[in-house]
N, C-alpha and C. Protein backbone atom coordinates (compact mmCIF):
# COMPACT_ATOMS: atom_id res chain seq x y z
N UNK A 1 -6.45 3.95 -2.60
CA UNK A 1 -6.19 4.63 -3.85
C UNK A 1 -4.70 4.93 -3.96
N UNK A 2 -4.31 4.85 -5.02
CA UNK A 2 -2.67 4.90 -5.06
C UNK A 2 -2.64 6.56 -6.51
N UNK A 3 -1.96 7.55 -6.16
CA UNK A 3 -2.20 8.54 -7.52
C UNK A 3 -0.32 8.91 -7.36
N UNK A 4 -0.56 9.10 -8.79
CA UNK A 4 0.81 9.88 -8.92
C UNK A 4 0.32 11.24 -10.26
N UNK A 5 0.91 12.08 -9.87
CA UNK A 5 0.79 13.07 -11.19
C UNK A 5 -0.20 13.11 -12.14
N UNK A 6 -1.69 12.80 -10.84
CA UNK A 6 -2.96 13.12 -11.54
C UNK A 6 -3.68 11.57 -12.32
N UNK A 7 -2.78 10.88 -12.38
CA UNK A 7 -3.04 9.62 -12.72
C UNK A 7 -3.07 8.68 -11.32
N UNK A 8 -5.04 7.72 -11.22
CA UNK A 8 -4.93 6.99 -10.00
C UNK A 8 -5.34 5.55 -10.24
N UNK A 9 -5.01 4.65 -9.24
CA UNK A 9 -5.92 3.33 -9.28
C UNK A 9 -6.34 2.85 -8.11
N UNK A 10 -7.16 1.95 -8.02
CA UNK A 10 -7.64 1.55 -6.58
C UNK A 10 -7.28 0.52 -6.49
N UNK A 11 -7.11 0.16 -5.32
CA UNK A 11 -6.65 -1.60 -4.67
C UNK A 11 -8.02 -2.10 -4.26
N UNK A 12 -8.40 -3.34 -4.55
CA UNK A 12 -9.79 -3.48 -4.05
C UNK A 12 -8.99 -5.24 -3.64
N UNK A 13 -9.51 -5.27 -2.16
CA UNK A 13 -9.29 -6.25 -1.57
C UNK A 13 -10.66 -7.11 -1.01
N UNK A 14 -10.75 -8.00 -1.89
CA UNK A 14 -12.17 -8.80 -1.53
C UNK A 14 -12.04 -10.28 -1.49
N UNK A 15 -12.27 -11.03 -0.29
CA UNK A 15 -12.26 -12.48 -0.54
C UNK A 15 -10.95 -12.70 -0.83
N UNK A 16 -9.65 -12.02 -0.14
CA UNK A 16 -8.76 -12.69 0.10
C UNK A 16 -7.79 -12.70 -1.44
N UNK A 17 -8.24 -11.41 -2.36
CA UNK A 17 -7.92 -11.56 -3.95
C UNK A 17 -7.70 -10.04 -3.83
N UNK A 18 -6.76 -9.61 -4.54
CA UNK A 18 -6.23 -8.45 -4.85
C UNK A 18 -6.47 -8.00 -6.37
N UNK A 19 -7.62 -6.84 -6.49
CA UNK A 19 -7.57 -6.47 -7.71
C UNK A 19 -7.10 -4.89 -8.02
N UNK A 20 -6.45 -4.39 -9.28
CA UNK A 20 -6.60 -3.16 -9.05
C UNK A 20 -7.68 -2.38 -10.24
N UNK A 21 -8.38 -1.43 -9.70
CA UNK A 21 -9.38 -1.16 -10.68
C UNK A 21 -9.32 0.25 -10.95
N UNK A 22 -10.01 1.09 -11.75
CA UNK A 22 -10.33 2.48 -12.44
C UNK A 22 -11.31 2.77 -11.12
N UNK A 23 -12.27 2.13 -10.84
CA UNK A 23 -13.15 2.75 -9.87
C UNK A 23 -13.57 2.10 -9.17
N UNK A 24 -14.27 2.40 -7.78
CA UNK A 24 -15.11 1.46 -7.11
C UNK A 24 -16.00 2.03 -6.25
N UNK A 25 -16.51 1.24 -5.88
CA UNK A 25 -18.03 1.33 -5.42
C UNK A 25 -17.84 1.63 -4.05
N UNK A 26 -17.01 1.30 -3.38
CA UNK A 26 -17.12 1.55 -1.70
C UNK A 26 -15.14 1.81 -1.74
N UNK A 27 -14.80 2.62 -1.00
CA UNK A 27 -13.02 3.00 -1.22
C UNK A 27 -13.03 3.36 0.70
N UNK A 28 -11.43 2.18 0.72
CA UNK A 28 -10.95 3.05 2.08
C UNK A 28 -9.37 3.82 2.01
N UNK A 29 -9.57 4.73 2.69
CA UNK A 29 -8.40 5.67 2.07
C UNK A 29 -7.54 5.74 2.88
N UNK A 30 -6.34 5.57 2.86
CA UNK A 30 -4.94 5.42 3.87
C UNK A 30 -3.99 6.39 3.69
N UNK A 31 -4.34 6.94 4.64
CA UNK A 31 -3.56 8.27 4.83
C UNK A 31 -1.96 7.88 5.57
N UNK A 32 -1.20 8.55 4.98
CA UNK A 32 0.24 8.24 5.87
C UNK A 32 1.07 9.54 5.50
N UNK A 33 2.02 9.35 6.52
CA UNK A 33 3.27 10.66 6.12
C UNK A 33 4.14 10.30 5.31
N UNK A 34 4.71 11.07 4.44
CA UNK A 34 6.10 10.83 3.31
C UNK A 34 7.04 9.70 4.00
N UNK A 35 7.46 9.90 5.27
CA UNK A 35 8.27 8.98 5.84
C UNK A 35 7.84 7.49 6.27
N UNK A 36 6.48 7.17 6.20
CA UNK A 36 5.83 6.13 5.99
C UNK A 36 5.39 5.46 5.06
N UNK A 37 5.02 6.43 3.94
CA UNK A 37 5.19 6.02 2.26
C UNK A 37 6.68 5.44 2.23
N UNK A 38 7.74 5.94 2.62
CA UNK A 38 8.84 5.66 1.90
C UNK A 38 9.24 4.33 2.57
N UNK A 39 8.96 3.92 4.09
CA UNK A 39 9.33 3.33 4.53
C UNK A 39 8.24 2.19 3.99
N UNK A 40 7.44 1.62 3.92
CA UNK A 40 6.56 0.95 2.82
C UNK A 40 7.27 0.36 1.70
N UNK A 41 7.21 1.60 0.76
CA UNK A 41 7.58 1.24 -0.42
C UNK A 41 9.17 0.97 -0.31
N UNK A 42 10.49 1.17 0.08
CA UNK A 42 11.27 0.70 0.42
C UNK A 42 11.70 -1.14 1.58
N UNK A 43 10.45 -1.39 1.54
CA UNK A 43 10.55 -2.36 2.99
C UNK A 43 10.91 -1.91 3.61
N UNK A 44 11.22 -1.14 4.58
CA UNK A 44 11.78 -0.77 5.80
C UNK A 44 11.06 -1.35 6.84
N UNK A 45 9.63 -1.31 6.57
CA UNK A 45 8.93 -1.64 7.71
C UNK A 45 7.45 -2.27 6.97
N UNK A 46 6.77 -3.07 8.26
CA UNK A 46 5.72 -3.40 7.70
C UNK A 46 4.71 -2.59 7.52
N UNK A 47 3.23 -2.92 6.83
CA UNK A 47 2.58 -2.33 7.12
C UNK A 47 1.64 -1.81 8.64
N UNK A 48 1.75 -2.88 8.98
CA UNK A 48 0.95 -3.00 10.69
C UNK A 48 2.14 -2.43 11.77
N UNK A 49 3.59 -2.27 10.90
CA UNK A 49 4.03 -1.99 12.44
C UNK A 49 4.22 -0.25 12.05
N UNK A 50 3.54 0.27 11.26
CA UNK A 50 3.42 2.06 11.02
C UNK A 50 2.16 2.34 11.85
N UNK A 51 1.33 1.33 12.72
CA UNK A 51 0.09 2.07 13.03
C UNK A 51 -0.40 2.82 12.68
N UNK A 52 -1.07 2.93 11.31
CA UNK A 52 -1.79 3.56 10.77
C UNK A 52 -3.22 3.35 10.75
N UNK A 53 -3.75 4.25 11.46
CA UNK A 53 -5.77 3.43 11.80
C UNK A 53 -6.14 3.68 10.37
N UNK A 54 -6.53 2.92 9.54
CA UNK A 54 -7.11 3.21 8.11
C UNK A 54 -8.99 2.94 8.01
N UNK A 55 -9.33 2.15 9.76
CA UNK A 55 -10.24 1.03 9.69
C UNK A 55 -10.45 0.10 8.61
N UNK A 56 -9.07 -0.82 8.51
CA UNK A 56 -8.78 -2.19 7.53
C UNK A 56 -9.31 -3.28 8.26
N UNK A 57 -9.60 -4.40 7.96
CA UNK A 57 -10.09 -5.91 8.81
C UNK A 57 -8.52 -6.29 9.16
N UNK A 58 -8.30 -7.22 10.33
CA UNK A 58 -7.41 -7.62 9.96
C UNK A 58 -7.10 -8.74 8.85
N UNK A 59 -7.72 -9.32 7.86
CA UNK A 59 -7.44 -9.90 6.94
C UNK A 59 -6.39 -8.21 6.17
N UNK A 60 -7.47 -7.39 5.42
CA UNK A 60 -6.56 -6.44 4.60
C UNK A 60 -5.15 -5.97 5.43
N UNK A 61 -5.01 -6.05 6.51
CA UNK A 61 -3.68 -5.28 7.31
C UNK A 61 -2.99 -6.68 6.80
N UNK A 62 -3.11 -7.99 7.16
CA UNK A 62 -2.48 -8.83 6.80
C UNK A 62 -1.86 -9.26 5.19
N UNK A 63 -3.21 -8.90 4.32
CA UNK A 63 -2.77 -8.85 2.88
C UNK A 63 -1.40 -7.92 2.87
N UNK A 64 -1.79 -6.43 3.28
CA UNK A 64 -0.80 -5.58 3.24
C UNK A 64 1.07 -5.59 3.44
N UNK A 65 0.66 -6.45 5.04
CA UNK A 65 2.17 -7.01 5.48
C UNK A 65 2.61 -8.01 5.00
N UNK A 66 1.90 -8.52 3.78
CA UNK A 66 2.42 -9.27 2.53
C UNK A 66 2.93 -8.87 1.54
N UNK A 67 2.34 -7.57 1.13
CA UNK A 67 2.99 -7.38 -0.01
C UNK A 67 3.78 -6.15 0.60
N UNK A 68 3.93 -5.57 1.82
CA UNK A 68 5.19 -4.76 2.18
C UNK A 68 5.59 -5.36 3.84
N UNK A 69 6.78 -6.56 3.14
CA UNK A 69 7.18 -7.41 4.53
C UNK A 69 7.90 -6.92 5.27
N UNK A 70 8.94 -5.79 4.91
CA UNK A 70 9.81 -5.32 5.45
C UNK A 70 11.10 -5.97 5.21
N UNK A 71 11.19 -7.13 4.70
CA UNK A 71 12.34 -7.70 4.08
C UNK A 71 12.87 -7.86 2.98
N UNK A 72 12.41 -7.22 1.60
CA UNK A 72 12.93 -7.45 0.42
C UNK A 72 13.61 -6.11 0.38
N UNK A 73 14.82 -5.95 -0.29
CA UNK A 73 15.45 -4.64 -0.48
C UNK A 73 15.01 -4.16 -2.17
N UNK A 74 15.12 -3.04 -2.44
CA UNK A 74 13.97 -2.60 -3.57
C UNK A 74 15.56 -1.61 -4.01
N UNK A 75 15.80 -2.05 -5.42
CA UNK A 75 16.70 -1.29 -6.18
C UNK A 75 16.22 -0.28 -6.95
N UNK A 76 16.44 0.81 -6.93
CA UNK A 76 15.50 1.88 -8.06
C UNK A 76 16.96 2.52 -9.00
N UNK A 77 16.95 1.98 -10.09
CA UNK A 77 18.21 1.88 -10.99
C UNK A 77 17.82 3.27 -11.57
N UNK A 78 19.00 3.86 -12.05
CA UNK A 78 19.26 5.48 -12.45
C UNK A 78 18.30 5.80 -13.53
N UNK A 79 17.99 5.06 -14.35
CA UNK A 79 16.89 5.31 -15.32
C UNK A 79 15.29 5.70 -14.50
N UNK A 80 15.10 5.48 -12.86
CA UNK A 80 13.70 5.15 -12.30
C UNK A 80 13.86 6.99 -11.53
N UNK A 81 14.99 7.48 -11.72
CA UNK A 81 14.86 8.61 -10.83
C UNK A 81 14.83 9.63 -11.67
């Protein structure tokens, strides 16, 4: 589940396809610290190398360290703050 300011969506990872939806039927929830959010959403790091036990398959840990590789640098331009 991803929420900001009361507004949420879910990531539903099935068969190797990434959807995001309003609701779902079965949810796993990934808990992390601010400094692991940031490091995420910044690339800093991957997802698998924060050891975070979420109980994911490794297929979803792998989806994950796809879409946060740790190598793209992420610009947040003065209008985003």
């Amino acid at each position: 589940m991803i929420s900001c300011d009361g507004q949420s969506a879910y990531v539903e990872i099935k068969n190797g396809i990434i959807r995001i939806k309003e609701k779902l039927s079965t949810l796993k929830e990934i808990k992390m610290t601010q400094q692991q959010f940031f490091s995420l959403i910044f690339h800093l790091s991957k997802f698998s190398e924060l050891n975070i036990d979420a109980g994911l398959s490794p297929v979803e840990i792998q989806i994950l360290d796809t879409i946060f590789d740790g190598k793209k640098a992420v610009y947040w331009g003065p209008d985003r703050v």
